[in-house]
PDB file of N, CA and C in Angstrom:
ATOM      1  N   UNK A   1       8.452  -3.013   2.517  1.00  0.00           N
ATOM      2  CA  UNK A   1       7.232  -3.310   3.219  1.00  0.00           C
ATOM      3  C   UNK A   1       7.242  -4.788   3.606  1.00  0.00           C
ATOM      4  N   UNK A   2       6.812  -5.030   4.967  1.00  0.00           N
ATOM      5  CA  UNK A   2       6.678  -6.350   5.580  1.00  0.00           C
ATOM      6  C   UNK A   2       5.572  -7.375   4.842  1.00  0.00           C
ATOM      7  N   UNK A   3       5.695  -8.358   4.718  1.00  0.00           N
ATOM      8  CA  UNK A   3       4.582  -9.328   3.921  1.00  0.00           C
ATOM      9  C   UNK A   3       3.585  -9.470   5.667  1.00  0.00           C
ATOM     10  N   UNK A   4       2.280  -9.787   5.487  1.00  0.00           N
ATOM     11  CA  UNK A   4       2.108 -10.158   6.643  1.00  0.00           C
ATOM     12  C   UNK A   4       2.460 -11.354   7.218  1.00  0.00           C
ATOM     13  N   UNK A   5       3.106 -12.224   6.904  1.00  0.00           N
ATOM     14  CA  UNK A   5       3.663 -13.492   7.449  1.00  0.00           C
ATOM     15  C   UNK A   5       4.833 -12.862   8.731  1.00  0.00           C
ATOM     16  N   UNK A   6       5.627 -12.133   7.458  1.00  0.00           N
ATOM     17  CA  UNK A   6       6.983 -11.390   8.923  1.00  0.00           C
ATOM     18  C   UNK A   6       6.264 -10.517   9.941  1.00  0.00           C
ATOM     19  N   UNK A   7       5.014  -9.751   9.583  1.00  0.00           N
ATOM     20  CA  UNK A   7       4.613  -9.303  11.024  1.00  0.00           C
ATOM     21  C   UNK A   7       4.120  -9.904  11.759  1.00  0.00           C
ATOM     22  N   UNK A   8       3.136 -10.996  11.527  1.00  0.00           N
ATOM     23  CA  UNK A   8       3.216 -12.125  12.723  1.00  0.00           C
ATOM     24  C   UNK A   8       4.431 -12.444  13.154  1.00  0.00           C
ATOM     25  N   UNK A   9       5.437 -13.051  12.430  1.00  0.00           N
ATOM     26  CA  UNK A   9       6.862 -13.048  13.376  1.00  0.00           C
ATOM     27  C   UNK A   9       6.938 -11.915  13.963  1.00  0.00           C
ATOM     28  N   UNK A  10       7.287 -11.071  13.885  1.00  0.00           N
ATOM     29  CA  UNK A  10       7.558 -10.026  14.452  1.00  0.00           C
ATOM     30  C   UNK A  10       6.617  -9.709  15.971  1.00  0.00           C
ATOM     31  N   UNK A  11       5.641  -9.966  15.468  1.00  0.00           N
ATOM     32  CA  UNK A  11       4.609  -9.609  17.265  1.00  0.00           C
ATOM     33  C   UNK A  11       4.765 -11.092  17.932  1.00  0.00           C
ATOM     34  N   UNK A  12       4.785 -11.762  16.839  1.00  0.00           N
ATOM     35  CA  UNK A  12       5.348 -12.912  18.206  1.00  0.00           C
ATOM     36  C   UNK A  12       6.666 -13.170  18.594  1.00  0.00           C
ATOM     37  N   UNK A  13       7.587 -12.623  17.736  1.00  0.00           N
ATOM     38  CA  UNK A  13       8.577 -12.286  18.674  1.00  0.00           C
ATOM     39  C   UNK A  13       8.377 -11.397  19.526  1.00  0.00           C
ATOM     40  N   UNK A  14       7.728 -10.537  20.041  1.00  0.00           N
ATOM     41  CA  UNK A  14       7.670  -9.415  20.742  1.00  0.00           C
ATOM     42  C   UNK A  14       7.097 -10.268  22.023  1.00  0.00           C
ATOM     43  N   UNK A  15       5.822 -10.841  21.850  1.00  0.00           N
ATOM     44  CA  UNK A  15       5.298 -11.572  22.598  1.00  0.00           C
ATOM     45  C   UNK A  15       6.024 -12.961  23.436  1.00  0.00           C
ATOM     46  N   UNK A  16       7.438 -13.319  22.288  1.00  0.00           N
ATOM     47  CA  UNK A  16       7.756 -14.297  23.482  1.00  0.00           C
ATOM     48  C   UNK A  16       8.761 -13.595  24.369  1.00  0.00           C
ATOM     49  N   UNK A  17       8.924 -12.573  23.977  1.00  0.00           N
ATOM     50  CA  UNK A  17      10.323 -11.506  24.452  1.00  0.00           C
ATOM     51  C   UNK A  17       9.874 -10.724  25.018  1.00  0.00           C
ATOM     52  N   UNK A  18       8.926 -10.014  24.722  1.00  0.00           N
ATOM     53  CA  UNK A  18       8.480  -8.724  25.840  1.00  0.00           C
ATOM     54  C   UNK A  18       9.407  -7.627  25.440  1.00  0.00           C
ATOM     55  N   UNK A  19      10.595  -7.836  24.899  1.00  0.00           N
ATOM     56  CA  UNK A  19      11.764  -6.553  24.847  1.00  0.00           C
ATOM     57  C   UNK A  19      11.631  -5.908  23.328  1.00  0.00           C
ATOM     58  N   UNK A  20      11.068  -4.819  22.547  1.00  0.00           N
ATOM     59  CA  UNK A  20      11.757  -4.721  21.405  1.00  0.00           C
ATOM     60  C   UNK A  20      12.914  -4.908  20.967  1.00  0.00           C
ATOM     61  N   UNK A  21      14.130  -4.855  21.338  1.00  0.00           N
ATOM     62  CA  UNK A  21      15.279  -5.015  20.581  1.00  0.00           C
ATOM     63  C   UNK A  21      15.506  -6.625  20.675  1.00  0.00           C
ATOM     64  N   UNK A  22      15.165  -7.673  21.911  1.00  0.00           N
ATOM     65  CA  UNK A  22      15.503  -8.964  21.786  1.00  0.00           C
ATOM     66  C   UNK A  22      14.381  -9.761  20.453  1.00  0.00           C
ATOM     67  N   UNK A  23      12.959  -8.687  20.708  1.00  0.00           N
ATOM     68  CA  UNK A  23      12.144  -9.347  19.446  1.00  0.00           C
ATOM     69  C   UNK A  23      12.672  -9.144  18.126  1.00  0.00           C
ATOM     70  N   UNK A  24      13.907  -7.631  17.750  1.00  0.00           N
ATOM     71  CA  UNK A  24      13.939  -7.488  16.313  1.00  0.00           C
ATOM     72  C   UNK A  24      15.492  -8.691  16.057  1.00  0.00           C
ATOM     73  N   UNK A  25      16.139  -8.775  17.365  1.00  0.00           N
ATOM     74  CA  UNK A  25      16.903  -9.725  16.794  1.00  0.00           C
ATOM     75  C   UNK A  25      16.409 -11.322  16.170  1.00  0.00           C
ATOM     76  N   UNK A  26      15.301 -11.958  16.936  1.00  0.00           N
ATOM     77  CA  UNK A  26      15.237 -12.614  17.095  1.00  0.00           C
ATOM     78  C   UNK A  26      14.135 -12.653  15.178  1.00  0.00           C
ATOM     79  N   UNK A  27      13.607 -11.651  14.770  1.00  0.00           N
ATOM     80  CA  UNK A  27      12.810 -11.500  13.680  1.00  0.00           C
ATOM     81  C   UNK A  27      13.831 -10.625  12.272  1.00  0.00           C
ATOM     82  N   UNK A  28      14.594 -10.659  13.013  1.00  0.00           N
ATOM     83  CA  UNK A  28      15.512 -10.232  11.932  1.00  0.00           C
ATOM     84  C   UNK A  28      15.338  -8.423  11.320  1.00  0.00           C
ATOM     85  N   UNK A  29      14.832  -7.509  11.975  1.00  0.00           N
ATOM     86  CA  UNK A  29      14.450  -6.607  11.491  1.00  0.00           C
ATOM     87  C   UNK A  29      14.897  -5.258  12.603  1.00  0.00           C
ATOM     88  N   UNK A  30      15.091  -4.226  12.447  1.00  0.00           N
ATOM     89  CA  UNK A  30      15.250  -2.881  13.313  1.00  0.00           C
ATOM     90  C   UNK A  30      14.164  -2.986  14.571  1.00  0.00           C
ATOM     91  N   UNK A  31      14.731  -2.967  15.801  1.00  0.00           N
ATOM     92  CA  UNK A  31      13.756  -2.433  16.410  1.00  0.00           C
ATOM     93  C   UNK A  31      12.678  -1.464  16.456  1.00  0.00           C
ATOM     94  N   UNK A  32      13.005  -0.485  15.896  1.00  0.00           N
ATOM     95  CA  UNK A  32      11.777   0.804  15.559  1.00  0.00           C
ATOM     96  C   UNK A  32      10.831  -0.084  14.969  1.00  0.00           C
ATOM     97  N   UNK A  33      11.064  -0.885  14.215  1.00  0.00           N
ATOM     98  CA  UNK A  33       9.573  -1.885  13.584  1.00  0.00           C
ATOM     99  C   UNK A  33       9.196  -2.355  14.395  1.00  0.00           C
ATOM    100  N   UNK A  34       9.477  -3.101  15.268  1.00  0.00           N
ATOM    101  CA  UNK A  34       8.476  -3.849  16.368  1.00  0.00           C
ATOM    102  C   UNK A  34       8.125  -2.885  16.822  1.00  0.00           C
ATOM    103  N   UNK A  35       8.761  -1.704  17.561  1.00  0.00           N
ATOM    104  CA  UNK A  35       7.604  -0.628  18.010  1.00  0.00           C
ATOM    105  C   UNK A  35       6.741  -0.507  17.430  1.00  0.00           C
ATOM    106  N   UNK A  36       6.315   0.224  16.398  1.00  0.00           N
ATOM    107  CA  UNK A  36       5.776   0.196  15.359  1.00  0.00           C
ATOM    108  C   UNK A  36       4.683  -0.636  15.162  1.00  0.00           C
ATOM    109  N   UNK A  37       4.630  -2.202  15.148  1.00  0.00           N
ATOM    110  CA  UNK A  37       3.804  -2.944  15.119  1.00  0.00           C
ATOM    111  C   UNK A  37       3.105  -3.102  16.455  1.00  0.00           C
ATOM    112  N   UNK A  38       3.629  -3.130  17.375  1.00  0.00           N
ATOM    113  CA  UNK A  38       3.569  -3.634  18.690  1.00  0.00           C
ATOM    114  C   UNK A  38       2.482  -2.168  19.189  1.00  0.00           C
ATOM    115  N   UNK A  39       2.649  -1.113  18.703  1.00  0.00           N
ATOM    116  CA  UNK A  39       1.975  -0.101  19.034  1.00  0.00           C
ATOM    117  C   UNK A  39       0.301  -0.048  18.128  1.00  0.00           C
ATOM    118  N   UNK A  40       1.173  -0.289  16.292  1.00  0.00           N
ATOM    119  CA  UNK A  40      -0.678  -0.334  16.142  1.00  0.00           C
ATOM    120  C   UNK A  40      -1.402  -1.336  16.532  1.00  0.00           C
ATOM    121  N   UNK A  41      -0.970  -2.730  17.146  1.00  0.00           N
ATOM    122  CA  UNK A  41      -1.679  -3.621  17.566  1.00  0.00           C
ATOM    123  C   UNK A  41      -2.258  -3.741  19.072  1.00  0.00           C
ATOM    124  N   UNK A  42      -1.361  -2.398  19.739  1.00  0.00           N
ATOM    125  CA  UNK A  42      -2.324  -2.063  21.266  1.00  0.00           C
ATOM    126  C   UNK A  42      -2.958  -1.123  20.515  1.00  0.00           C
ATOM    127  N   UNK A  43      -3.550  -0.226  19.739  1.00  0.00           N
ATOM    128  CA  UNK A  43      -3.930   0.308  19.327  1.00  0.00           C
ATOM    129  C   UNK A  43      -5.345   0.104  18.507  1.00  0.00           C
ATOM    130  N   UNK A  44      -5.548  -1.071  18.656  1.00  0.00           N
ATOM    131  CA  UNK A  44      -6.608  -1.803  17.932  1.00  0.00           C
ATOM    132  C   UNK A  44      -6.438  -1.792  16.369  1.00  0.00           C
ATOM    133  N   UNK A  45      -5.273  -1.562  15.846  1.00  0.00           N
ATOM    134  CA  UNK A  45      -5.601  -1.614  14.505  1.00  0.00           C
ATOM    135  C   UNK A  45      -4.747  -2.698  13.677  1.00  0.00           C
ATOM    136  N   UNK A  46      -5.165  -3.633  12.821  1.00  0.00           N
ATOM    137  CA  UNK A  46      -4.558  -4.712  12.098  1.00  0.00           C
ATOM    138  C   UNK A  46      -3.133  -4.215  11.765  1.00  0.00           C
ATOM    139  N   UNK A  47      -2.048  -4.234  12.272  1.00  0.00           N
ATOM    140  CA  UNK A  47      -0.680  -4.062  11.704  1.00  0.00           C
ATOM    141  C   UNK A  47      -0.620  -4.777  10.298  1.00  0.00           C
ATOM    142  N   UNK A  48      -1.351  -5.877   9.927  1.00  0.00           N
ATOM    143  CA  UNK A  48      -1.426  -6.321   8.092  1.00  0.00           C
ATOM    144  C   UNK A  48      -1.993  -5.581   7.497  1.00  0.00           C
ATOM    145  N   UNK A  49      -2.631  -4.752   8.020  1.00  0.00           N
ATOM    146  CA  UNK A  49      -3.623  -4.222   6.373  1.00  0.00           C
ATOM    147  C   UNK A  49      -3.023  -3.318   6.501  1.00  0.00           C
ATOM    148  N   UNK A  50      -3.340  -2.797   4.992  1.00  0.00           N
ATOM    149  CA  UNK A  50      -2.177  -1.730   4.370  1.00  0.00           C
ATOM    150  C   UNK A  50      -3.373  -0.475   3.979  1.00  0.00           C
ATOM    151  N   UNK A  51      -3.024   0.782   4.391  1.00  0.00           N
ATOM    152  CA  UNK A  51      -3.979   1.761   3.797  1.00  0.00           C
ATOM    153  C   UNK A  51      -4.044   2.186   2.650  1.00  0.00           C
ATOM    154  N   UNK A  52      -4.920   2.507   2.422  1.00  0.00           N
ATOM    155  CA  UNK A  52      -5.642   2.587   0.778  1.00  0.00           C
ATOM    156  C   UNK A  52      -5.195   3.987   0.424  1.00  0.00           C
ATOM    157  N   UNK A  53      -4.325   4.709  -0.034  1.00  0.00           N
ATOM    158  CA  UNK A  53      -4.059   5.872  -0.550  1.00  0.00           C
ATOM    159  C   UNK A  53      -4.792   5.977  -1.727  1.00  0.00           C
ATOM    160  N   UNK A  54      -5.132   7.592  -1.929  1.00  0.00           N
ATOM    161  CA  UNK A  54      -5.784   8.385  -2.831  1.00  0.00           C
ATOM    162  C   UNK A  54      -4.417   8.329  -4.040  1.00  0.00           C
ATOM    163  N   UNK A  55      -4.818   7.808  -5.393  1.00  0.00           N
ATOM    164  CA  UNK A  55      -3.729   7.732  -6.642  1.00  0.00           C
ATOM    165  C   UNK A  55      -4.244   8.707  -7.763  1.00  0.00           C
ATOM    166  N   UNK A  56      -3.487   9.524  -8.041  1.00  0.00           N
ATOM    167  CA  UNK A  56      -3.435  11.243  -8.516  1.00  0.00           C
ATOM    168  C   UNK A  56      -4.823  10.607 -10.144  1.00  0.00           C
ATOM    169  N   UNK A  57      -4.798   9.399 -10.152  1.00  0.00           N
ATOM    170  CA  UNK A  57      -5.122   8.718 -11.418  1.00  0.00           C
ATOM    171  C   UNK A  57      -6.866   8.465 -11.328  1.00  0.00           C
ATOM    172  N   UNK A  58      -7.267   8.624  -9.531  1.00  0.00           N
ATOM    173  CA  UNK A  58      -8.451   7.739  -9.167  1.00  0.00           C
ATOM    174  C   UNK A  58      -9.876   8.768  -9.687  1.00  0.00           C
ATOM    175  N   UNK A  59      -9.322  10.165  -9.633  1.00  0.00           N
ATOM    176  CA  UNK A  59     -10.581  11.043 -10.401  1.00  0.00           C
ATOM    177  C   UNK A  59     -10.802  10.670 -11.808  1.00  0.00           C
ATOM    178  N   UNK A  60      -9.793  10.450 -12.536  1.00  0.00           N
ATOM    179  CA  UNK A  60     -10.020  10.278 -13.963  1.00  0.00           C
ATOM    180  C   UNK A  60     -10.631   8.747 -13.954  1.00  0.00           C
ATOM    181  N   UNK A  61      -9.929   7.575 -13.436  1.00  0.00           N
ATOM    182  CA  UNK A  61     -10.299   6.348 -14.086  1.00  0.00           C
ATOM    183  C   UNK A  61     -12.158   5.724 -14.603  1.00  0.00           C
ATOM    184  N   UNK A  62     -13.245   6.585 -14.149  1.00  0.00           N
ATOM    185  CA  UNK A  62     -14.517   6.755 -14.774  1.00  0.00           C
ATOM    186  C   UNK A  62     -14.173   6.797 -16.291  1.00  0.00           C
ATOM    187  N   UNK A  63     -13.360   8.048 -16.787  1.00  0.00           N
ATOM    188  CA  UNK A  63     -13.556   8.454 -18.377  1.00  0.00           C
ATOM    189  C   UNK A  63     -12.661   7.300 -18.599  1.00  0.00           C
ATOM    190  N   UNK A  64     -11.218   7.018 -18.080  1.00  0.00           N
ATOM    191  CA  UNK A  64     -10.513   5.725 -18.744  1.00  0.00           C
ATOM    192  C   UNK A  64     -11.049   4.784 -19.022  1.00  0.00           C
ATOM    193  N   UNK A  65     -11.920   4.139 -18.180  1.00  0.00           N
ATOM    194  CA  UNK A  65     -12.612   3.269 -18.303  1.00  0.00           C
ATOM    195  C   UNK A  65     -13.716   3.383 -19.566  1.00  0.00           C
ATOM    196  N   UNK A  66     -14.250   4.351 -19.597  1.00  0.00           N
ATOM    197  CA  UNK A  66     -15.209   4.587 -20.950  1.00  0.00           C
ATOM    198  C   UNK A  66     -14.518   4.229 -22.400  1.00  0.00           C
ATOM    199  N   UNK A  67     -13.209   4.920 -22.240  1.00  0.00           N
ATOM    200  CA  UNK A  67     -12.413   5.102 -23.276  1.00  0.00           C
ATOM    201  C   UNK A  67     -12.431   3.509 -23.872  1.00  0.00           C
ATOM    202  N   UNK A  68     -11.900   2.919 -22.350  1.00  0.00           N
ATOM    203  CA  UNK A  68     -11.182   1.387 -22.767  1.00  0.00           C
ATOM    204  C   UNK A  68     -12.651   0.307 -23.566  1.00  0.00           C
ATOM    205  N   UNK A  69     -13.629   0.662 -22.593  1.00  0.00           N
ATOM    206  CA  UNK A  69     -14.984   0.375 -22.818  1.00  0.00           C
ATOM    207  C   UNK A  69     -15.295   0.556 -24.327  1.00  0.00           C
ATOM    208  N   UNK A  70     -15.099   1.749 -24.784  1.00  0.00           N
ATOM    209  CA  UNK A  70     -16.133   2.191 -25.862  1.00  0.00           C
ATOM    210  C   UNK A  70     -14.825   1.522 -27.126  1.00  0.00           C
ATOM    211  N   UNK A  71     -14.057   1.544 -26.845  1.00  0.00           N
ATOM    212  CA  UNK A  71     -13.016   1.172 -28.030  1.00  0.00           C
ATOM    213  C   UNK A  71     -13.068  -0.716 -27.939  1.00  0.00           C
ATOM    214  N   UNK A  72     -13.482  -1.037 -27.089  1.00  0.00           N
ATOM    215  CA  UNK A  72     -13.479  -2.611 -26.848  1.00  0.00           C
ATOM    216  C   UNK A  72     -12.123  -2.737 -26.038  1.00  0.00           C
ATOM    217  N   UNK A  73     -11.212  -2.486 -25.644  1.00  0.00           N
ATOM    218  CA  UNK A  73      -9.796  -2.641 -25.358  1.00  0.00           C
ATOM    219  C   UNK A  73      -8.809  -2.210 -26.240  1.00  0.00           C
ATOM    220  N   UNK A  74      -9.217  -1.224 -27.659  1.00  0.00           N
ATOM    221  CA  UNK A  74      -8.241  -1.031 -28.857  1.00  0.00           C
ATOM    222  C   UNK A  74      -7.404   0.360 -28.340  1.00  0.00           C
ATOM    223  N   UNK A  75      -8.275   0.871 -27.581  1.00  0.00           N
ATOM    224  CA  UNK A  75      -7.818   2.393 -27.256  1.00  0.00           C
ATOM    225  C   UNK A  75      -6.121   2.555 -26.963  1.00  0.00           C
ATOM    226  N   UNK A  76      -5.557   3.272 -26.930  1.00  0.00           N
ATOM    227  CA  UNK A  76      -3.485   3.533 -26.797  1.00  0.00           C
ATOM    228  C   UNK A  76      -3.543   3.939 -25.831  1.00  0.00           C
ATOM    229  N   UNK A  77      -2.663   4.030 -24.806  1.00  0.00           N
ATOM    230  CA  UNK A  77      -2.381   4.713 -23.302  1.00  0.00           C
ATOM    231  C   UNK A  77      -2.327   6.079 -23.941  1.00  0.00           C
ATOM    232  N   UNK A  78      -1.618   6.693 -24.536  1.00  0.00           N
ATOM    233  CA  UNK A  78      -0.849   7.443 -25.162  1.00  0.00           C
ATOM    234  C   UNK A  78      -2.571   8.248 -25.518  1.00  0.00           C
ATOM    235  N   UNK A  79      -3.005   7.544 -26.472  1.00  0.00           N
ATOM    236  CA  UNK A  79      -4.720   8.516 -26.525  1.00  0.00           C
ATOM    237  C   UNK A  79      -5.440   8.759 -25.545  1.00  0.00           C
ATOM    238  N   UNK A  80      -5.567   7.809 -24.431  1.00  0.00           N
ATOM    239  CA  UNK A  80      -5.916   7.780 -22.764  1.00  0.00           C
ATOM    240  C   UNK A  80      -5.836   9.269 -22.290  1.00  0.00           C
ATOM    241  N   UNK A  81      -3.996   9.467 -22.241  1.00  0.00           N
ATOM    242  CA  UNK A  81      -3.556  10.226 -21.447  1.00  0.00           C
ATOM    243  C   UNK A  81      -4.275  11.444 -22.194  1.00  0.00           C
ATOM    244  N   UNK A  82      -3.977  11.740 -23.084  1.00  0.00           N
ATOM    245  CA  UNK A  82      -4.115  12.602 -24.215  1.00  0.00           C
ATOM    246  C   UNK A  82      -5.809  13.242 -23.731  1.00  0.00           C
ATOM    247  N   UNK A  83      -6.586  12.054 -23.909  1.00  0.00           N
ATOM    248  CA  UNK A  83      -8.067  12.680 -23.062  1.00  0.00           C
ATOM    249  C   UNK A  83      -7.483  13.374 -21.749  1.00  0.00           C
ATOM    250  N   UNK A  84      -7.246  12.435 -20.993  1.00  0.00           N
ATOM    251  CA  UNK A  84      -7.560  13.090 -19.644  1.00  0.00           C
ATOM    252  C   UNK A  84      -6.848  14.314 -19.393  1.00  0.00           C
ATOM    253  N   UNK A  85      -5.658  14.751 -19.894  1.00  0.00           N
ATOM    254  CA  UNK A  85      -4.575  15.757 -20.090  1.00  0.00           C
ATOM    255  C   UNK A  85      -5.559  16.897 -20.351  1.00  0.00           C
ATOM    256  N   UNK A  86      -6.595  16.500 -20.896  1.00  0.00           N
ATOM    257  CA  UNK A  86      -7.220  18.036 -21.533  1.00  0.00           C
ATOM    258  C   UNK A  86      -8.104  17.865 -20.316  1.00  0.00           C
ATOM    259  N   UNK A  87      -8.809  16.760 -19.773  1.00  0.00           N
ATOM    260  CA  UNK A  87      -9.513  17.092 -18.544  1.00  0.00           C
ATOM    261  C   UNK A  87      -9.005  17.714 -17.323  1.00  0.00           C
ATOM    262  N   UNK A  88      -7.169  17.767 -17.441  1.00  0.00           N
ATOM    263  CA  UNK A  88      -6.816  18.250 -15.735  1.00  0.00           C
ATOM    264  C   UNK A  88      -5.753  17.318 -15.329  1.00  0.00           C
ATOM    265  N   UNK A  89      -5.907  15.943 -15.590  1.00  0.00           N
ATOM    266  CA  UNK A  89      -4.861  14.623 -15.334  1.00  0.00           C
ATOM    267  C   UNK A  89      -3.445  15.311 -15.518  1.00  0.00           C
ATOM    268  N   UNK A  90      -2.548  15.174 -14.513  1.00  0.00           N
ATOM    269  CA  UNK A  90      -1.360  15.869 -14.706  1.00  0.00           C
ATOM    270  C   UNK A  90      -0.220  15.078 -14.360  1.00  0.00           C
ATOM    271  N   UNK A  91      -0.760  13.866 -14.212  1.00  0.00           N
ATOM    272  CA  UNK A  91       0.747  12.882 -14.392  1.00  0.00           C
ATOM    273  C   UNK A  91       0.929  12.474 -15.884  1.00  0.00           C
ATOM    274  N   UNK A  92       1.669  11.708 -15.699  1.00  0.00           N
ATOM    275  CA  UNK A  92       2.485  11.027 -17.080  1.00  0.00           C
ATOM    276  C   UNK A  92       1.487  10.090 -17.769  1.00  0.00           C
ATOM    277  N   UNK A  93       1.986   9.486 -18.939  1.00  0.00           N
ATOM    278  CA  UNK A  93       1.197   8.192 -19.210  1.00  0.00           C
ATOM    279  C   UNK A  93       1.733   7.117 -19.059  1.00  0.00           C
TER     280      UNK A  93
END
């Protein structure tokens, strides 16, 4: 993943070049990325911000949080999981 510093390079290479492939030489990266950028930014959308995905973890973290809460911070991952496992939580710990 690009830091947003290299996608400003990157659209301004595009911008002093006009060409994708002379902008990815010039930014050091595949052309398909400047497409890429160059498209969500006619597109109106910030090529830096990064979307917020749904994490298999985000239904449970209410009770984690209780757990961590009600124990002061003493609670074990390992007892964590152990709750939520019986609630449905089906990743790892």
């Amino acid at each position: 993943m690009k830091s947003d510093e290299e996608i400003m390079e990157i659209l301004e290479a595009y911008d002093l070049t006009g060409s994708y492939r002379k902008a990815a030489e010039l930014a050091g990266c595949d052309h398909h990325t400047v497409v890429r950028y160059v498209q969500l930014r006619g597109q109106g959308v910030d090529p830096t911000e990064r979307a917020v995905r749904a994490k298999l973890i985000d239904d449970f973290l209410p009770k984690v949080e209780e757990l961590v809460e009600r124990s002061r911070g003493r609670v074990g991952a390992d007892a964590v999981h152990k709750k939520i496992a019986a609630m449905g939580f089906t990743g790892t710990d």
